[in-house]
C-alpha atoms as a PDB file:
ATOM      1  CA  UNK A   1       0.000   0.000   0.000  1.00  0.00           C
ATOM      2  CA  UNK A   2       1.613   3.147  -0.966  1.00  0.00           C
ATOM      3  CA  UNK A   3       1.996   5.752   1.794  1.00  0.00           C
ATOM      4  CA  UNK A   4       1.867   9.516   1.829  1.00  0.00           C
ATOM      5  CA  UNK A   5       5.209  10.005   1.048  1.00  0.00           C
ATOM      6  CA  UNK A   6       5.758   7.276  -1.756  1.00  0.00           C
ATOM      7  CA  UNK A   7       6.988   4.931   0.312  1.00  0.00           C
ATOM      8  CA  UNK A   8       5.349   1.454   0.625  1.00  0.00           C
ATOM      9  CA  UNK A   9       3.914  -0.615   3.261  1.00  0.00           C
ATOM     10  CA  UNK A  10       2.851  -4.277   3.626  1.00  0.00           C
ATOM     11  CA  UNK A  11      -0.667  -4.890   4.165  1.00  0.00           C
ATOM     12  CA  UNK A  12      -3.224  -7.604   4.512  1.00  0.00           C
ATOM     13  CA  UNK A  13      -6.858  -7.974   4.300  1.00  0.00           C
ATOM     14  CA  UNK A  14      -8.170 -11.361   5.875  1.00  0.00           C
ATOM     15  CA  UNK A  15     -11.700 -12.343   4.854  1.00  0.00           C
ATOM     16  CA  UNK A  16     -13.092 -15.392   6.281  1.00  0.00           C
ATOM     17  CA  UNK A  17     -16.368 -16.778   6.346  1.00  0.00           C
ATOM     18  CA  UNK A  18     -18.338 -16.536   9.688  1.00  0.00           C
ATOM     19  CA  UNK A  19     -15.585 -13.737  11.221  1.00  0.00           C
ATOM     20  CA  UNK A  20     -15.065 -10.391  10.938  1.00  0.00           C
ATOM     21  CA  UNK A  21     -12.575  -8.399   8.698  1.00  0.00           C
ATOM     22  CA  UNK A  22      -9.437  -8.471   9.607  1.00  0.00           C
ATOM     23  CA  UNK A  23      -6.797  -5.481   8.018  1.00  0.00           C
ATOM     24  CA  UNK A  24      -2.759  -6.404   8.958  1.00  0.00           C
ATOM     25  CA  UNK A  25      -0.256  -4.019   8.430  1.00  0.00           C
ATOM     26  CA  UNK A  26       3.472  -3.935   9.580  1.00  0.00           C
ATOM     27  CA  UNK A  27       3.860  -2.260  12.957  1.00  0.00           C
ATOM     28  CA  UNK A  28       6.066   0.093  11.631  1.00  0.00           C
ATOM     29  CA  UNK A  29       3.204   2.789  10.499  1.00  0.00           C
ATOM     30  CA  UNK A  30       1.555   3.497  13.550  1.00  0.00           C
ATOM     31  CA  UNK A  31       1.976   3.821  17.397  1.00  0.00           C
ATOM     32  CA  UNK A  32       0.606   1.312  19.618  1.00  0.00           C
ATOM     33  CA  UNK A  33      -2.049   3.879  21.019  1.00  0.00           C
ATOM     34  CA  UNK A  34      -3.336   5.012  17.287  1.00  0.00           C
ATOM     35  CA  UNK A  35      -3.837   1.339  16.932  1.00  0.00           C
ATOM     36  CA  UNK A  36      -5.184   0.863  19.698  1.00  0.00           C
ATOM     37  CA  UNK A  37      -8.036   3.860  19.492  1.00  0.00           C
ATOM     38  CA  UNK A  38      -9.236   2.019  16.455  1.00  0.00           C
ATOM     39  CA  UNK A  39      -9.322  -1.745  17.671  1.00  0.00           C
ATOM     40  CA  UNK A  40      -5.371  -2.746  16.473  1.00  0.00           C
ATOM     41  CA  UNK A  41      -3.666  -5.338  18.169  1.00  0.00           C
ATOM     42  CA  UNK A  42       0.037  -5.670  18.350  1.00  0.00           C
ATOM     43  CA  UNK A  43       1.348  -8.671  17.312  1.00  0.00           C
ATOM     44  CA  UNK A  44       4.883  -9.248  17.698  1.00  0.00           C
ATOM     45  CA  UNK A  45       7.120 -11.173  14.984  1.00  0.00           C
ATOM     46  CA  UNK A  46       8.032 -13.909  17.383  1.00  0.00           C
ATOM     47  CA  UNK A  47       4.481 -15.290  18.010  1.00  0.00           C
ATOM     48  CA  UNK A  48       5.191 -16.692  14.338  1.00  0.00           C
ATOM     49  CA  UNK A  49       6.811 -19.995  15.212  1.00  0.00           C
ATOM     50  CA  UNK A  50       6.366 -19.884  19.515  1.00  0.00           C
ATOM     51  CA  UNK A  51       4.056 -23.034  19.914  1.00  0.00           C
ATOM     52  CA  UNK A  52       4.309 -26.547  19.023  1.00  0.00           C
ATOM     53  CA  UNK A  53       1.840 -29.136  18.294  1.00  0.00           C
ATOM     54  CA  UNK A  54       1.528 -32.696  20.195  1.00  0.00           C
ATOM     55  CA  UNK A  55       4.565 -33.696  18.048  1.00  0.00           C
ATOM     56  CA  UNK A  56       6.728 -31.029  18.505  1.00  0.00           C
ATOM     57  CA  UNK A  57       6.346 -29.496  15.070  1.00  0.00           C
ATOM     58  CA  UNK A  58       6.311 -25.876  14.882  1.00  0.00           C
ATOM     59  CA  UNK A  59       2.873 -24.070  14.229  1.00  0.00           C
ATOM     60  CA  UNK A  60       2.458 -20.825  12.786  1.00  0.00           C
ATOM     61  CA  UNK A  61       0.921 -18.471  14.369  1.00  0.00           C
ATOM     62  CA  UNK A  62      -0.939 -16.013  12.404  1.00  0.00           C
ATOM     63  CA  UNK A  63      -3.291 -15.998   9.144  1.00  0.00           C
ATOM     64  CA  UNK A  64      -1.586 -18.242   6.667  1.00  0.00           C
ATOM     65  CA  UNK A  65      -2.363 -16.394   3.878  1.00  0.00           C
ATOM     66  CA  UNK A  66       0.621 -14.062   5.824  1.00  0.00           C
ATOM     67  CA  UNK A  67       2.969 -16.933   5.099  1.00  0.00           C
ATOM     68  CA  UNK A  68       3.498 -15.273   1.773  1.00  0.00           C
ATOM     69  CA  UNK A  69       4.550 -11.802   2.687  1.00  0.00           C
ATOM     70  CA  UNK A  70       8.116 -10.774   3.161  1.00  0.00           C
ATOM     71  CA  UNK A  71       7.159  -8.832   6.351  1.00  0.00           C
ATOM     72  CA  UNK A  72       4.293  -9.634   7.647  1.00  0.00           C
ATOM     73  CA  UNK A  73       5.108 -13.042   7.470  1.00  0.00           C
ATOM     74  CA  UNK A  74       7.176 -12.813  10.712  1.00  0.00           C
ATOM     75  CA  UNK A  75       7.964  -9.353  11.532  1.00  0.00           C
ATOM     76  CA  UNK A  76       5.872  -7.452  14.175  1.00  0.00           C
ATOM     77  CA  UNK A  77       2.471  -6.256  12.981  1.00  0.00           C
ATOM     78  CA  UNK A  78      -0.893  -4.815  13.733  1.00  0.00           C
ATOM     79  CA  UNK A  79      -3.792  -7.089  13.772  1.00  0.00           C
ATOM     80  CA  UNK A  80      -7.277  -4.468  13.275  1.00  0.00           C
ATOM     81  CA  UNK A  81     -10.283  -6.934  13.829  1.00  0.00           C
ATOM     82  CA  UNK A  82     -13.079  -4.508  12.242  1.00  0.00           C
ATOM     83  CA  UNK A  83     -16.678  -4.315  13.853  1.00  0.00           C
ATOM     84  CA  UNK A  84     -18.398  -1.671  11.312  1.00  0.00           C
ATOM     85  CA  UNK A  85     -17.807  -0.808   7.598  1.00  0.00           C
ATOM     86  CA  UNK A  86     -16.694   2.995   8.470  1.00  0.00           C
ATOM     87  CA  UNK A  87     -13.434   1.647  10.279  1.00  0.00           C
ATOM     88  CA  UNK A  88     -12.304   0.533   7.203  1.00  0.00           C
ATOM     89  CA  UNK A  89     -11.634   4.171   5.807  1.00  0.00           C
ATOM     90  CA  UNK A  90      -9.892   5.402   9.185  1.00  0.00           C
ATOM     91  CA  UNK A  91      -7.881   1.953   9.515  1.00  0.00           C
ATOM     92  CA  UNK A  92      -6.772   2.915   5.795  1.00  0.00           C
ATOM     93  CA  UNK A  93      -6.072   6.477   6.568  1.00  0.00           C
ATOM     94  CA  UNK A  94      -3.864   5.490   9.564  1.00  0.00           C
ATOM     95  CA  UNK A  95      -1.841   2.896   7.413  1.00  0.00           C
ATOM     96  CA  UNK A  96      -1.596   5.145   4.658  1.00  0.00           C
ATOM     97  CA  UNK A  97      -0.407   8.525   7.045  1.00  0.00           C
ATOM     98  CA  UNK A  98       1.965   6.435   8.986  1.00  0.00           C
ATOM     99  CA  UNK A  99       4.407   4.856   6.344  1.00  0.00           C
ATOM    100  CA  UNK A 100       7.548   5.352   5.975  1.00  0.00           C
END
C-alpha cells in the first residue's frame, strides 16, 4: 500500500467466512495507542513460530495467507479486527499517514 510520502507498506486484508474483517499491516506505520483507538492489536514477529503441536512441530501463528509476505510473514504487525464498515476508511487512513 503506498503511503503519503511514496513509500510502501505491507498490508493484509483477511476475509473469512463466519468472522469479521481483519486489516494487517506492519507495525512500523503506527503507534501502539493510534492502533489501539481504532481496535489494532500488536502482534509481535516472534508469536510466528512460539508453539508446538503434540509432536513437537512448529505451528504458525498467524493468518496463513501471511505466510506469503516478506514482512508480515514474521515481523511485528498490527492485527485491526473490524466491527463496522466505516473503520475501514480510518484503519486505511492510519496505514496510509503512517508509512515510511
Amino acid at each position: 500500500m503506498p503511503g503519503h510520502d511514496g513509500s510502501t507498506v505491507e498490508t493484509a486484508i483477511i476475509v473469512k467466512p463466519g468472522s469479521n474483517l481483519q486489516i494487517w499491516c506492519e507495525a512500523k506505520v503506527t503507534d501502539r495507542m493510534s492502533a489501539a483507538a481504532l481496535g489494532g492489536t500488536r502482534r509481535p514477529g516472534s508469536e510466528t513460530y512460539a508453539r508446538t503441536n503434540a509432536k513437537g512441530e512448529m505451528l504458525y501463528g498467524r493468518h496463513s495467507a501471511l505466510k506469503k509476505m516478506d514482512h508480515l510473514h514474521r515481523g511485528d504487525a498490527y492485527r485491526f479486527t473490524l466491527r463496522t464498515p466505516y473503520e475501514v476508511d480510518q484503519i486505511i487512513n492510519l496505514i496510509a499517514s503512517g508509512a515510511k
